[in-house]
Protein backbone atom coordinates (compact mmCIF):
# COMPACT_ATOMS: atom_id res chain seq x y z
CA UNK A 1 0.00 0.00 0.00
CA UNK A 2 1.45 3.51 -0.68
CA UNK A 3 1.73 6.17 1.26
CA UNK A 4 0.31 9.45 1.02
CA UNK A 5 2.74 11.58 -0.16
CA UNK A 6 0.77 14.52 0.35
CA UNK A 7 0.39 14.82 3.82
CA UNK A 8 4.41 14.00 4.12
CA UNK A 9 4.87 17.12 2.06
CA UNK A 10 2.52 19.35 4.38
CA UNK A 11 4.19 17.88 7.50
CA UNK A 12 7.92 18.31 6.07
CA UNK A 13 6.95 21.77 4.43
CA UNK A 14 5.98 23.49 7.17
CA UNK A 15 8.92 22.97 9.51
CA UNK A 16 11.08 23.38 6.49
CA UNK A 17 9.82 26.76 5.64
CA UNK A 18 10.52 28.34 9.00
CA UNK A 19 14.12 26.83 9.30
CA UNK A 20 14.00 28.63 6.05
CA UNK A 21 12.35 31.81 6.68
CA UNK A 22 13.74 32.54 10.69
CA UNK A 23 17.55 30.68 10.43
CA UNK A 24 18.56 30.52 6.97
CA UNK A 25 17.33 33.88 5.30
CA UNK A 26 18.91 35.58 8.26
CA UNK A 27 21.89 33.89 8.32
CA UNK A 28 22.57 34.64 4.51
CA UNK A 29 21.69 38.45 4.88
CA UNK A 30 24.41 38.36 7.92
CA UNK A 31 26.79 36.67 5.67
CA UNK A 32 26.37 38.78 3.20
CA UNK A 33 26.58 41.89 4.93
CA UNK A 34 29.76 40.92 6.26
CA UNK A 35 31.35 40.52 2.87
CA UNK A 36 30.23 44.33 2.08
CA UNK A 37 32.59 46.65 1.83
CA UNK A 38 32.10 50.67 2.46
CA UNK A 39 31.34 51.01 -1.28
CA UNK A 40 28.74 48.79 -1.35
CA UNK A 41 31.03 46.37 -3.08
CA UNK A 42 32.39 42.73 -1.96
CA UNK A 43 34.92 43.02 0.72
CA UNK A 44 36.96 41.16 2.82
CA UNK A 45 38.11 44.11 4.80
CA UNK A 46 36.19 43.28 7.79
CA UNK A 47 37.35 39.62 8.16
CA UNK A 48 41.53 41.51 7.88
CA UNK A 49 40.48 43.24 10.59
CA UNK A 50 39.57 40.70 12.79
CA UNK A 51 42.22 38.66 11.79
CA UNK A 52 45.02 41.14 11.79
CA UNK A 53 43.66 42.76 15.14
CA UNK A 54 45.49 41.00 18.34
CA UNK A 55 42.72 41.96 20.56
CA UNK A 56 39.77 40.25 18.59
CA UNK A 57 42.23 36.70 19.43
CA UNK A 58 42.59 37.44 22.58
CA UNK A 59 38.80 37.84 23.40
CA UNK A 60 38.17 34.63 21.23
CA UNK A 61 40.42 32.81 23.62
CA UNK A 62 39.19 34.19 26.68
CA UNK A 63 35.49 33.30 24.76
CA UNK A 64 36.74 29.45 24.10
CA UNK A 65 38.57 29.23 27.24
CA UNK A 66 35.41 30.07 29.49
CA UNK A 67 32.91 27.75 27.42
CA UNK A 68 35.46 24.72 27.23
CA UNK A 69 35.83 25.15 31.20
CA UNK A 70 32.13 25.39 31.66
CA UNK A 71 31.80 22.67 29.59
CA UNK A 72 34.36 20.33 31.85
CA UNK A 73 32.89 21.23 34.75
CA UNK A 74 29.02 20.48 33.87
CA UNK A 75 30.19 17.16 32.79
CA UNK A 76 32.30 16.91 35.65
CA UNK A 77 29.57 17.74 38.28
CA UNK A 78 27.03 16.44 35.99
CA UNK A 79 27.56 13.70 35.44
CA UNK A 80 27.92 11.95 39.09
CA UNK A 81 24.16 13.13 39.85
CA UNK A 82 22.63 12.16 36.22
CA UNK A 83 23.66 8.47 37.77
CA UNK A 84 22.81 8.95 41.09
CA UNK A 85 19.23 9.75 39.93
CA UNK A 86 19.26 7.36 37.60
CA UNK A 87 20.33 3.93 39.82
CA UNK A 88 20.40 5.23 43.16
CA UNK A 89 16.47 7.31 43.42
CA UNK A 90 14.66 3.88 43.23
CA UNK A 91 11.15 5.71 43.74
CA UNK A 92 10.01 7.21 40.58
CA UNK A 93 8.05 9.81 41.88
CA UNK A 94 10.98 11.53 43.63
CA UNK A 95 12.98 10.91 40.50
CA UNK A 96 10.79 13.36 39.08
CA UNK A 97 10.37 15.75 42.02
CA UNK A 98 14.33 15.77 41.54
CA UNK A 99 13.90 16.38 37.65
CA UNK A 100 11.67 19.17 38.03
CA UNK A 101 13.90 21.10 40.56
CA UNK A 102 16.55 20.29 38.42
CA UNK A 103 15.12 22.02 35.34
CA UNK A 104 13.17 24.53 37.21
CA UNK A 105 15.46 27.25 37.15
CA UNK A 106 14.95 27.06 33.00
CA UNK A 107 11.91 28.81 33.21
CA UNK A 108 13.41 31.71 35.22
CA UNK A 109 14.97 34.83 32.83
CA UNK A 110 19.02 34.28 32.47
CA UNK A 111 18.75 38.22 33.74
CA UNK A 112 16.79 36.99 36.72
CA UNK A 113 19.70 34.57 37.45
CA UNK A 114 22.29 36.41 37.01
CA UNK A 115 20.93 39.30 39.05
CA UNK A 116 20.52 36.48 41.58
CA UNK A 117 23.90 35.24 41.74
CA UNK A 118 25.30 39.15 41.61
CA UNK A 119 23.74 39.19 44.92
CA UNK A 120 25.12 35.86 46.54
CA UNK A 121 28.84 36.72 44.82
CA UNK A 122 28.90 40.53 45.77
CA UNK A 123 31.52 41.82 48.24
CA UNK A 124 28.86 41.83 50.98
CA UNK A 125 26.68 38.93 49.54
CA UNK A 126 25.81 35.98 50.91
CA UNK A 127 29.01 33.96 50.11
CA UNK A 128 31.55 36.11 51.09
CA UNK A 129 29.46 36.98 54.49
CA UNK A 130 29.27 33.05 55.04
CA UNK A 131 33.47 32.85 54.80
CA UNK A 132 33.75 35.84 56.88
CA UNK A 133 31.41 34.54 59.11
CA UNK A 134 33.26 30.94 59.70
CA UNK A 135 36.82 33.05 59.69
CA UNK A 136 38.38 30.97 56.68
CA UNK A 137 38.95 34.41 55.23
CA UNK A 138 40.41 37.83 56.61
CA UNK A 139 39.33 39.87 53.84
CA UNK A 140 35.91 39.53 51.24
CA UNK A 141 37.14 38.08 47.98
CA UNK A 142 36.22 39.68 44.59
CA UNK A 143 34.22 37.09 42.15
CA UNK A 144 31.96 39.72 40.50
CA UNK A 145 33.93 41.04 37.11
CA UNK A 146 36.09 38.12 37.21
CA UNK A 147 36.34 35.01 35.10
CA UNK A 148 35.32 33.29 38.09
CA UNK A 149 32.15 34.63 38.83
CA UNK A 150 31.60 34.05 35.19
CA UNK A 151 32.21 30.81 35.09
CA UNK A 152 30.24 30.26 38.74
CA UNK A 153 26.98 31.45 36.44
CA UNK A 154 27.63 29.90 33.18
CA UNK A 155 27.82 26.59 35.47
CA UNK A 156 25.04 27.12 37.21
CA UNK A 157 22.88 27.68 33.93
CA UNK A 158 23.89 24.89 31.39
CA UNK A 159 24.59 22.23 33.96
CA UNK A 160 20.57 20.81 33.65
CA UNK A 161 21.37 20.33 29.76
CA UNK A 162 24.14 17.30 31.07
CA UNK A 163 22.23 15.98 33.43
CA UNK A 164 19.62 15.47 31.08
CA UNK A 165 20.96 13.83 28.28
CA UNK A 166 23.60 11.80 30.17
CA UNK A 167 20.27 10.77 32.54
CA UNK A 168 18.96 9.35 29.60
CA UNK A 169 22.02 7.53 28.42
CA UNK A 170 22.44 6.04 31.72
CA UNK A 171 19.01 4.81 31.59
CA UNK A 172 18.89 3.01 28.11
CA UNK A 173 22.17 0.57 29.32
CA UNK A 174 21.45 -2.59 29.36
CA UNK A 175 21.96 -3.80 32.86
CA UNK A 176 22.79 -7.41 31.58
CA UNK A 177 25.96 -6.18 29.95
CA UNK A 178 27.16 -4.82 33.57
CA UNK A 179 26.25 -8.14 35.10
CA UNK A 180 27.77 -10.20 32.56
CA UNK A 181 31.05 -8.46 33.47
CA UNK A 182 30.62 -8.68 37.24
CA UNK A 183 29.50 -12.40 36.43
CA UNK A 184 33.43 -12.23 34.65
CA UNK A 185 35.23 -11.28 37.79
CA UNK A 186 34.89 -7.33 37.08
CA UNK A 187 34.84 -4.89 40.15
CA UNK A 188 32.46 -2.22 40.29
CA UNK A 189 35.14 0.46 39.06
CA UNK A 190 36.51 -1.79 35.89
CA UNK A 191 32.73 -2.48 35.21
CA UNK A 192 31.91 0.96 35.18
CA UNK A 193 35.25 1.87 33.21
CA UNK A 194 34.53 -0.51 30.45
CA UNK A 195 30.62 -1.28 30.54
CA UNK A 196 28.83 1.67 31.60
CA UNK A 197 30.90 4.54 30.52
CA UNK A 198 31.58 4.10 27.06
CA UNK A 199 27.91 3.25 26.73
CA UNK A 200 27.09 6.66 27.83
CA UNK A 201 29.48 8.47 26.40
CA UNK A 202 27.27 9.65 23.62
CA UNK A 203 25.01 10.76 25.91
CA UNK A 204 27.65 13.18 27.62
CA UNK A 205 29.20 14.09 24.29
CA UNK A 206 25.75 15.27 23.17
CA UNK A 207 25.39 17.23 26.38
CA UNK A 208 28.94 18.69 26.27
CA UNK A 209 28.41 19.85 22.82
CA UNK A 210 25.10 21.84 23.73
CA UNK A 211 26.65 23.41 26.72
CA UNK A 212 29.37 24.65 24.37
CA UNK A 213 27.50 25.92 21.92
CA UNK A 214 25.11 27.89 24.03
CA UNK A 215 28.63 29.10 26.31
CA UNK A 216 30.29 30.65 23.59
CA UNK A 217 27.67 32.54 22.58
CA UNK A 218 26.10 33.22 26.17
CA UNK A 219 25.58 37.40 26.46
CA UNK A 220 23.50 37.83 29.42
CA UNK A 221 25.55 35.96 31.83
CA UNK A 222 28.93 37.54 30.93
CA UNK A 223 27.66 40.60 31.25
CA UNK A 224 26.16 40.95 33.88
CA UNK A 225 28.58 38.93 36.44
CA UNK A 226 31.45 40.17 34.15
CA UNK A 227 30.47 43.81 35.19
CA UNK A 228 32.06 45.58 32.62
CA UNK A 229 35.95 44.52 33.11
CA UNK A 230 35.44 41.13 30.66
CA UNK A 231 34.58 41.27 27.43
CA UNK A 232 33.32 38.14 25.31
CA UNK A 233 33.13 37.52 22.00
CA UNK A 234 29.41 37.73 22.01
CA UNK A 235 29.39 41.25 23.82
CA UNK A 236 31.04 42.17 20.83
CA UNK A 237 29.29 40.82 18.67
CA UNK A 238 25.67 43.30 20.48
CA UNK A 239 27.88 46.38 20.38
CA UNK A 240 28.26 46.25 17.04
CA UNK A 241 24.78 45.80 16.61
CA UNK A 242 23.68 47.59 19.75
CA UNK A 243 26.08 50.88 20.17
CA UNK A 244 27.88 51.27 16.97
CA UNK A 245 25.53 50.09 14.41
CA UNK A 246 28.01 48.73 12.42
CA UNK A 247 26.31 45.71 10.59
CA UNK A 248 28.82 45.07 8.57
CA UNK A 249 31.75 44.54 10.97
CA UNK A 250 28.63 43.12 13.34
CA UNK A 251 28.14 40.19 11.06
CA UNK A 252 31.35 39.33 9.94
CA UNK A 253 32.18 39.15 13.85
CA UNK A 254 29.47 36.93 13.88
CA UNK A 255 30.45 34.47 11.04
CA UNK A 256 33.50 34.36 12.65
CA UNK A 257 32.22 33.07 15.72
CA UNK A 258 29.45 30.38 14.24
CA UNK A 259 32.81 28.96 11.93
CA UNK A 260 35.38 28.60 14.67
CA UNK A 261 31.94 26.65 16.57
CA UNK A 262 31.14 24.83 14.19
CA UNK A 263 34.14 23.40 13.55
CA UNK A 264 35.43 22.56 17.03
CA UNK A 265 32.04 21.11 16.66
CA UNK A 266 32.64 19.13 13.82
CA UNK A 267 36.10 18.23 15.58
CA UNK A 268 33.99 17.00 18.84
CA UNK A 269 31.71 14.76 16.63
CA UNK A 270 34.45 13.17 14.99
CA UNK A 271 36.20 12.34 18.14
CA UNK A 272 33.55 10.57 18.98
CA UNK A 273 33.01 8.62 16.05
CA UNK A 274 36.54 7.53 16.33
CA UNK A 275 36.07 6.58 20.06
CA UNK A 276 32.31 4.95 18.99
CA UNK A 277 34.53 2.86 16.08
CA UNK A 278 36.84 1.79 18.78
């Protein structure tokens, strides 16, 4: 019996036409205003000065730098309680009590958030008055317009996205392939080392990738906890836009920063296939 293809069309079309109309079209009108020159001819004069200009690298490296150590520690904090709610919350109900506190905070405004962790960071917040308080520092320690505090909020927002997908890698292994190697004379660690990791580790890779992505072009967060004294790629990127209203120069920063993803991207997916081949 064939299928309809009519209704495939409609279903496909209509997806299709807003990736078209809201990514794509935009996308190519960025691109191409980047490649304008003054004249209104093709240029690559604003991709030379990028290049050529020491302190665009510098802010791309402080950009990478932050995302790929937001990115180690999600996984590193994320994953641990992914599979503790995974094997060790045996009721399912609190499994999703936990899940919903867990992803809670994703309804709340990044500019709530960040305004909310300005507050706990501050000189006088509520961290520094704690260390004061139990006398393991003299003095109040500055983490607002430093790459710590930074990093403190990126953290704090991205780390749901790991424990989410690596949750739901730990979930689809097969618990017969961990028994089979206990059954083998494997300890808990080797079995873990060899059975259960490298089963989830598309789960984390997925998750690692999406915090990446959405680090290195974070704005709110940067901003705000970065006060001013940090500067990130994407805070270029809106004064462009914002303040200077230079669309040009705005979109070939841009460009430059969806390339350089996208192919540490790419680089990070074929890792993985490697270590999947393996």
């Amino acid at each position: 019996m064939k299928r309809p293809i009519l209704p495939i069309a409609l279903l496909l079309g209509a997806p299709c036409a807003f990736f078209l109309a809201f990514f794509l079209a935009p996308m190519f009108v960025v691109a191409l205003a980047s490649l304008t020159g003054a004249n209104g001819g093709v240029s690559v004069a604003n991709y030379e000065r990028i290049l050529l200009d020491r302190y665009h690298w510098d802010v791309l490296i402080l950009t990478f730098k932050l995302a790929f150590l937001t990115t180690l520690l999600c996984s590193l904090l994320g994953y641990p309680l992914a599979y503790y709610l995974v094997r060790n919350v045996s009721s399912r109900m609190l499994r999703r009590v936990f899940v919903i506190l867990l992803i809670l905070p994703l309804f709340t405004s990044n500019i709530v958030r960040s305004f909310g962790w300005i507050v706990l960071l501050g000189r006088r917040g509520l961290l520094n008055d704690s260390l004061l308080t139990s006398g393991l520092i003299d003095t109040p320690i500055r983490l607002l317009g430093t790459e710590t505090g930074i990093l403190i909020g990126l953290v704090y927002v991205h780390l749901p996205f790991i424990v989410l997908t690596v949750g739901n890698a730990v979930g689809k292994v097969d618990r017969s392939l961990e028994n089979a190697a206990r059954d083998l004379g494997a300890g808990r660690a080797a079995t873990f080392w060899t059975v259960t990791f490298p089963l989830c580790l598309p789960g984390l890779l997925a998750g690692a990738i999406m915090v990446f992505t959405l680090s290195v072009s974070a704005y709110v967060t940067p901003a705000l906890l970065g006060g001013g004294r940090i500067t990130m790629f994407s805070m270029l990127i809106f004064q462009q836009y914002s303040s200077v209203f230079d669309f040009h120069y705005g979109g070939a920063l841009s460009c430059t920063l969806l390339v350089l993803t996208l192919l540490m991207v790419a680089a990070a997916n074929r890792v993985g296939a490697i270590r999947r081949a393996a």
